[in-house]
C-alpha atoms as a PDB file:
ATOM      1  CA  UNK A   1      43.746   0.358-116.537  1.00  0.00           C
ATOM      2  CA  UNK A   2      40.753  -1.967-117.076  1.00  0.00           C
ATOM      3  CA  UNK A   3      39.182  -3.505-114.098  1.00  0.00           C
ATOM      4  CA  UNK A   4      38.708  -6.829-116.036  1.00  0.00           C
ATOM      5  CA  UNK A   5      41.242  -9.512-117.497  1.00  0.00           C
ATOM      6  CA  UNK A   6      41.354 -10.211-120.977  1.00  0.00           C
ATOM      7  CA  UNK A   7      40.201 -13.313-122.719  1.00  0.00           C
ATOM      8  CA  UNK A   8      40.836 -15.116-125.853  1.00  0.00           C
ATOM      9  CA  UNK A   9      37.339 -16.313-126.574  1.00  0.00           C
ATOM     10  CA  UNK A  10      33.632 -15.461-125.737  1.00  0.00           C
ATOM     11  CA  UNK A  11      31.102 -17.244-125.674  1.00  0.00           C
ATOM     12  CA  UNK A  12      27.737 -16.106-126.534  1.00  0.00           C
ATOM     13  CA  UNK A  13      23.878 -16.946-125.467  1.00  0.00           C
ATOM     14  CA  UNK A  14      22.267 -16.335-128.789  1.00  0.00           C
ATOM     15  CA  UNK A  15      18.321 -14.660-128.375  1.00  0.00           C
ATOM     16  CA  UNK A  16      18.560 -11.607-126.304  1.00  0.00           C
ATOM     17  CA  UNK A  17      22.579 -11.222-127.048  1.00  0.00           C
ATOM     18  CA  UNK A  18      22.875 -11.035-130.690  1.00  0.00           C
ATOM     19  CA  UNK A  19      19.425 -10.887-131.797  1.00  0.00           C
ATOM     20  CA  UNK A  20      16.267  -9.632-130.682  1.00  0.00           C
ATOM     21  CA  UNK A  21      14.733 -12.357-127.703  1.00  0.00           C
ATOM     22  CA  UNK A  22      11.075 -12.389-128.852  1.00  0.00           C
ATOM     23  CA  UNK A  23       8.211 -13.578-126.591  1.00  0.00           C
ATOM     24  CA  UNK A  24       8.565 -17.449-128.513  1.00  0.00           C
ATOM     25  CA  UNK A  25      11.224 -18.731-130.414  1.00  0.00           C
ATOM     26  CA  UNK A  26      12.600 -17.244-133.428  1.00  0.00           C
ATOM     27  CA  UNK A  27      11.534 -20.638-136.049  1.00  0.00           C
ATOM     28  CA  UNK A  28      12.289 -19.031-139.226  1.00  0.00           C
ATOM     29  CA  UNK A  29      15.332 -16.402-140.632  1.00  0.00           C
ATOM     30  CA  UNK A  30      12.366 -13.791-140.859  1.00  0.00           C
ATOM     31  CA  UNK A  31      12.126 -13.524-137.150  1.00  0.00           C
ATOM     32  CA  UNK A  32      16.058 -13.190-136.397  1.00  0.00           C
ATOM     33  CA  UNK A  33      16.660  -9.748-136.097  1.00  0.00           C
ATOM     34  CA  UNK A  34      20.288  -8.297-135.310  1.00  0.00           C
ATOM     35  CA  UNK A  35      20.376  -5.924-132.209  1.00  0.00           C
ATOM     36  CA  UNK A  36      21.793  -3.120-132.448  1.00  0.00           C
ATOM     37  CA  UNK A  37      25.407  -2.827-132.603  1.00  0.00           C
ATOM     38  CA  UNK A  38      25.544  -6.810-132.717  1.00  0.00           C
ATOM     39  CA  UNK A  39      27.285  -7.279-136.151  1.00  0.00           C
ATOM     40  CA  UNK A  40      29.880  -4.473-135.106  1.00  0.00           C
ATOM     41  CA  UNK A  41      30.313  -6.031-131.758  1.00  0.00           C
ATOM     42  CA  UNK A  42      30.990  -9.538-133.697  1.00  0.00           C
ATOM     43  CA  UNK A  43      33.667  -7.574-135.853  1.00  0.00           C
ATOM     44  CA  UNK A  44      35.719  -5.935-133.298  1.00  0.00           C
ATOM     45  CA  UNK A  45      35.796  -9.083-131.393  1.00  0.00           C
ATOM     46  CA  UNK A  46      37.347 -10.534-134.246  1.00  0.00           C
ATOM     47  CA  UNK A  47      39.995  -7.917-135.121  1.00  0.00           C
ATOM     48  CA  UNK A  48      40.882  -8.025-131.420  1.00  0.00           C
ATOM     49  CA  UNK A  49      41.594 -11.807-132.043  1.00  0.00           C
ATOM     50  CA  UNK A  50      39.275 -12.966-129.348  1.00  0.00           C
ATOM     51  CA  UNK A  51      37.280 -15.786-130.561  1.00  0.00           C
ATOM     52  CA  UNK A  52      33.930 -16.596-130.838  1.00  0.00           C
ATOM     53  CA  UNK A  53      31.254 -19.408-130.123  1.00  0.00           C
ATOM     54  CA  UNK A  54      27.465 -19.253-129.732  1.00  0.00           C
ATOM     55  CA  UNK A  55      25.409 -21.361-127.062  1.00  0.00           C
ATOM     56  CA  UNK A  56      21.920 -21.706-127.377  1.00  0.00           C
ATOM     57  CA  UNK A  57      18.754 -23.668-126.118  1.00  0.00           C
ATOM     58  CA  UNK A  58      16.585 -24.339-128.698  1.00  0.00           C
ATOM     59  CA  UNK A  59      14.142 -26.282-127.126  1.00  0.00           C
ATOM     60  CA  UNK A  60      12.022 -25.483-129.769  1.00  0.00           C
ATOM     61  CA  UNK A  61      13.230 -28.360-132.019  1.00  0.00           C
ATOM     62  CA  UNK A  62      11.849 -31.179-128.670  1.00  0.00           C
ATOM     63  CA  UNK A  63       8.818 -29.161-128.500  1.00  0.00           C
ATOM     64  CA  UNK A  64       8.055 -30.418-132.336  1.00  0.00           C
ATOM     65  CA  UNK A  65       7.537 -26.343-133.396  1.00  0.00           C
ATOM     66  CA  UNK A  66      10.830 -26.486-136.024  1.00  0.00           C
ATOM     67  CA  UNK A  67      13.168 -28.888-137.111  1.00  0.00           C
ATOM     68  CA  UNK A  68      16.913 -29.116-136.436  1.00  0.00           C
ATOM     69  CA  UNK A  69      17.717 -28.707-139.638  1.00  0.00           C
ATOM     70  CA  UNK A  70      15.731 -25.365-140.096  1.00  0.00           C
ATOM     71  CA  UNK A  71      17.319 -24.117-136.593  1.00  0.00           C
ATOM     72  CA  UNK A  72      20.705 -25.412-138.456  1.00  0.00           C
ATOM     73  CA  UNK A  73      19.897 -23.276-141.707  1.00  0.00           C
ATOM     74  CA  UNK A  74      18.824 -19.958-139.681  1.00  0.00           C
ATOM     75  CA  UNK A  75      22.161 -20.573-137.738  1.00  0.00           C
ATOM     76  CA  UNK A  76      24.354 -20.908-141.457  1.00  0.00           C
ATOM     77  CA  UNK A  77      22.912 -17.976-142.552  1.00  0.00           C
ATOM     78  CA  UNK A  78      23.525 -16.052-139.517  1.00  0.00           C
ATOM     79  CA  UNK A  79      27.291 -17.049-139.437  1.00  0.00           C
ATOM     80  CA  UNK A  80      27.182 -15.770-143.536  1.00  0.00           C
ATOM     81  CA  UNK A  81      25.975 -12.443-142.262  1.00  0.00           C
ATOM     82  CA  UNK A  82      28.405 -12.075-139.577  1.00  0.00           C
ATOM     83  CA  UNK A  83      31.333 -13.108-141.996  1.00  0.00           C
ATOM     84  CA  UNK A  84      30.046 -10.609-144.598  1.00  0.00           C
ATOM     85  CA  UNK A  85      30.383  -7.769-141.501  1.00  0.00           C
ATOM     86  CA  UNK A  86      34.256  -8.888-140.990  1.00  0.00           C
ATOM     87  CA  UNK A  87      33.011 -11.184-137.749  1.00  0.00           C
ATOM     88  CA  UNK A  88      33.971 -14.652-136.900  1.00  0.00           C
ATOM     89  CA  UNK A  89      31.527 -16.962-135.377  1.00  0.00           C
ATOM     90  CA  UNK A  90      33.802 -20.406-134.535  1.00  0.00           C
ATOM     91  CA  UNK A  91      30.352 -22.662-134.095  1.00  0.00           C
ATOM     92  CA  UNK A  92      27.138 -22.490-132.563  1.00  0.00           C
ATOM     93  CA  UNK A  93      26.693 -25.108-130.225  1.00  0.00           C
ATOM     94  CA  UNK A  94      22.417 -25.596-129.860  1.00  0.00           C
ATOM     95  CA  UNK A  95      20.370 -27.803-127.248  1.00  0.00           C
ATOM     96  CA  UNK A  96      17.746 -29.270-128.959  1.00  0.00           C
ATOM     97  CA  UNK A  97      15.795 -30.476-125.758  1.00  0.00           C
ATOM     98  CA  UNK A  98      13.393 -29.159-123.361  1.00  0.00           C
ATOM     99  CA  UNK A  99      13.752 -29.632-119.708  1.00  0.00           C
ATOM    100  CA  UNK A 100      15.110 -33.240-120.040  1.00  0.00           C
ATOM    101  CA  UNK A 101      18.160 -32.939-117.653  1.00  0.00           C
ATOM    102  CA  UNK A 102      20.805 -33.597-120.322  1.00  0.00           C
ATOM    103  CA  UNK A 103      24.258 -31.949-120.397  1.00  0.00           C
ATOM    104  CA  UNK A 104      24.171 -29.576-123.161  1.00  0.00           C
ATOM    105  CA  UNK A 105      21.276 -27.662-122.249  1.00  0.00           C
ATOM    106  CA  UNK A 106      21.843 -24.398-120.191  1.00  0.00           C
ATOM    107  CA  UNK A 107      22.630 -24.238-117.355  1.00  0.00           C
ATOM    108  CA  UNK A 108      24.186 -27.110-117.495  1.00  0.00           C
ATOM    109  CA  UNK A 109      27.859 -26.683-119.139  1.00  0.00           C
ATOM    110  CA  UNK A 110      28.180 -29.504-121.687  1.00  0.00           C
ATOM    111  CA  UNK A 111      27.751 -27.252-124.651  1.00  0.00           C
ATOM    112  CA  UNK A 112      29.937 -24.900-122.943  1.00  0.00           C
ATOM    113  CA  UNK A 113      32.398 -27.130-122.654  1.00  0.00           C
ATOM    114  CA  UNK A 114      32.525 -28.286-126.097  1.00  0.00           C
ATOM    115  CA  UNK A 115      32.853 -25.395-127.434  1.00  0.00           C
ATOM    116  CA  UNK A 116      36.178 -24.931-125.083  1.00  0.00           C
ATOM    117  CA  UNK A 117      37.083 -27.957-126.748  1.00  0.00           C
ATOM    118  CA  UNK A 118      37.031 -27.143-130.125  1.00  0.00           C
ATOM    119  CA  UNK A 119      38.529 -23.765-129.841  1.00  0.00           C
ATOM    120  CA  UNK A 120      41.520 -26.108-127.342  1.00  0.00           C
ATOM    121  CA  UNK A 121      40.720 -23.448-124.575  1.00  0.00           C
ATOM    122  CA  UNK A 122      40.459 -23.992-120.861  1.00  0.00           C
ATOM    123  CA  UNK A 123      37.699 -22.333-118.860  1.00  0.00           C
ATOM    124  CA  UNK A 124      40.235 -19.565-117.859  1.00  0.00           C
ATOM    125  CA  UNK A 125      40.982 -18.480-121.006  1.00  0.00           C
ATOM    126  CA  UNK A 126      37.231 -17.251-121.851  1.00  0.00           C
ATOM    127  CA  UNK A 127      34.100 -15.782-120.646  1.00  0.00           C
ATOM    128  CA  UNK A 128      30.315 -16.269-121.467  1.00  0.00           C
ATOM    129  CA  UNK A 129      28.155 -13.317-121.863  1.00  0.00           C
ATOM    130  CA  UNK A 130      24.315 -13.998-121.802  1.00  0.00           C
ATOM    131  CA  UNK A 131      20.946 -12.548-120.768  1.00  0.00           C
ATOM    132  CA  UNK A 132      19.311 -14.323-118.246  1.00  0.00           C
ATOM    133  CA  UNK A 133      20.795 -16.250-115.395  1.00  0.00           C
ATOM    134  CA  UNK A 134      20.411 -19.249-116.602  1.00  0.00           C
ATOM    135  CA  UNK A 135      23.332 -18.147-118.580  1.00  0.00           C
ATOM    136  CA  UNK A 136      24.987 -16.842-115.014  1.00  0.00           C
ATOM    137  CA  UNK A 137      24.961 -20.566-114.026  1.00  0.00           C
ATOM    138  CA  UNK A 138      25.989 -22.033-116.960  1.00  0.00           C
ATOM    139  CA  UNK A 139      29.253 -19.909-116.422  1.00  0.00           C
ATOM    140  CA  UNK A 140      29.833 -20.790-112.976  1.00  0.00           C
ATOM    141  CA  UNK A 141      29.067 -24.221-113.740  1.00  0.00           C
ATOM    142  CA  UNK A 142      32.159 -24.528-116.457  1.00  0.00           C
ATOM    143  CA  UNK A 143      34.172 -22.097-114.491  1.00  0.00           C
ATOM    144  CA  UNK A 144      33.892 -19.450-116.298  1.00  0.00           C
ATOM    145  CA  UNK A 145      33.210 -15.212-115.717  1.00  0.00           C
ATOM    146  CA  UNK A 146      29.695 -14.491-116.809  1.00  0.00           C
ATOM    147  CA  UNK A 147      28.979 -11.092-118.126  1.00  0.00           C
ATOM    148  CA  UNK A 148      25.241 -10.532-118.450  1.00  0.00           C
ATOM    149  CA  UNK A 149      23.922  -7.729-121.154  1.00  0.00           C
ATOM    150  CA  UNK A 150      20.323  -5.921-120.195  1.00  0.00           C
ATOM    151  CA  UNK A 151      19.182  -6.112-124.076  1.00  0.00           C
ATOM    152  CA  UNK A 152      17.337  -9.447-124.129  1.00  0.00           C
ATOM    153  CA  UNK A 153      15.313 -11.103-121.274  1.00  0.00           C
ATOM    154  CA  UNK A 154      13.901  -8.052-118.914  1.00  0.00           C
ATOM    155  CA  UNK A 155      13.366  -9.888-116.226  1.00  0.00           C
ATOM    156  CA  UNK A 156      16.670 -11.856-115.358  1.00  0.00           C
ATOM    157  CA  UNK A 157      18.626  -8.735-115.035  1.00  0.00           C
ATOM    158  CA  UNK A 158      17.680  -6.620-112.222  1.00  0.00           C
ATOM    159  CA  UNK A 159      17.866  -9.364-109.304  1.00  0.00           C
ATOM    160  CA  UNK A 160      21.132 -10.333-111.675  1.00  0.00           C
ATOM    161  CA  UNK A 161      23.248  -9.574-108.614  1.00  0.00           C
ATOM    162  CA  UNK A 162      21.484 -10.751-105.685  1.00  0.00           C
ATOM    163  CA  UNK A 163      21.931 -14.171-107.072  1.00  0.00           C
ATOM    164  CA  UNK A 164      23.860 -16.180-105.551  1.00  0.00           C
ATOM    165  CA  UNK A 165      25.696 -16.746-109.158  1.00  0.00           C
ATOM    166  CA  UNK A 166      25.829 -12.940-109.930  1.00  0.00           C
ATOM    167  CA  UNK A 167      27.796 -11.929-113.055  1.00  0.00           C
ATOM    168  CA  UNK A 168      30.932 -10.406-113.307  1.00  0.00           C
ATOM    169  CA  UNK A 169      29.265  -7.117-114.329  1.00  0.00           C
ATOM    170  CA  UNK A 170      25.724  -6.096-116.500  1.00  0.00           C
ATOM    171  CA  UNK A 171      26.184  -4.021-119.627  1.00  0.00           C
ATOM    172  CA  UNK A 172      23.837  -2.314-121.974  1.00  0.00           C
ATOM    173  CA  UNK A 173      24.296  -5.012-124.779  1.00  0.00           C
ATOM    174  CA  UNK A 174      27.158  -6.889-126.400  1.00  0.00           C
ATOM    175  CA  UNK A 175      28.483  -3.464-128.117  1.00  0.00           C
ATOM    176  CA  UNK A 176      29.162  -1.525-124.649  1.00  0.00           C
ATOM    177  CA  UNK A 177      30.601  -5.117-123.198  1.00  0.00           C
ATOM    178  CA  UNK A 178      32.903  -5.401-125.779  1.00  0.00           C
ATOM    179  CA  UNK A 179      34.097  -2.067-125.731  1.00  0.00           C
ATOM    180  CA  UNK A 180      34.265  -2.135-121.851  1.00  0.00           C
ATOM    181  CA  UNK A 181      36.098  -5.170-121.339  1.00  0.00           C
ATOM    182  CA  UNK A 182      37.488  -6.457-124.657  1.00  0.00           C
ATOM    183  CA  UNK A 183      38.827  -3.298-126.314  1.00  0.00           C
ATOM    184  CA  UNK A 184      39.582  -1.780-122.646  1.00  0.00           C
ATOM    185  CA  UNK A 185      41.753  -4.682-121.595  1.00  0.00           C
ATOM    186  CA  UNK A 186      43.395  -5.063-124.920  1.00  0.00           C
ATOM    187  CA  UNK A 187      44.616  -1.393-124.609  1.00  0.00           C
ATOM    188  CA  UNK A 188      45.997  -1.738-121.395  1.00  0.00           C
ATOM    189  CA  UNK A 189      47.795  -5.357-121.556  1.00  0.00           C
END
């Protein structure tokens, strides 16, 4: 029997979770490269029927270094890809600011919580898996189980759960928390 509940959706940091988290921003399609295991990961999750949404600071576009519309455009593309694997991506929900105290960026849960919106799910019904705890917070802060993945930011994870947010559990990367809690309690319901 799996130690964890299932959930209907997930929701997703993007750099570090799906794709490699470089040192800077990833400003053009060139520089988003799939983890391993990602695009799979993005599949099963969809046969399983457990949907999909990405959340993602991009303070990149406040910091004048790309435009919305080119963060938009690497974002389209990346939803093609995952489509083309047999994934589902419902939206990605992006903060364009940088440290300005609004609601959609992490950790505060705005974007969080529109993406609950749009899918018409409550905060029990899904769980946000990210890489840092900025991510943790943004979790607790829409009341929500955070799952953290060791694959992107190195430095987040190991004091993960001496926070006083600590996630539900740290995996690998999206592939072995997929398989641990998705697939595991989907089995066993």
């Amino acid at each position: 029997m799996s130690p964890y509940r299932s959930y209907r959706a997930v929701i997703l940091d993007r750099d570090g979770v799906i794709n490699d988290n470089p040192d800077d921003y990833v400003l053009e399609w060139s520089e988003f490269i799939w983890l391993p295991g990602a695009l799979d990961a993005l599949r099963q999750l969809h046969e399983c029927g457990v949907a999909v949404a990405i959340v993602t600071n991009q303070g990149c576009i406040a910091r004048g270094l790309v435009t919305a519309a080119r963060i938009d455009a690497i974002h389209a593309r990346m939803m093609a890809e995952v489509e083309a694997a047999g994934g589902s991506i419902h939206g990605v929900y992006s903060c364009p600011h940088y440290h300005e105290g609004c609601e959609c960026e992490k950790p505060a849960p705005g974007n969080v919580f529109r993406a609950l919106g749009d899918m018409n799910l409550n905060p029990d019904d899904a769980c946000f898996v990210g890489d840092r705890t900025v991510d943790m917070r943004a979790a607790a802060a829409a009341g929500m189980d955070g799952f953290m993945v060791r694959s992107g930011y190195q430095n987040d994870w190991p004091h993960a759960m001496q926070s006083t947010l600590p996630p539900v559990a740290i995996f690998d990367d999206l592939a072995e928390f997929v398989s641990e809690v998705i697939i595991e309690a989907s089995v066993t319901v």
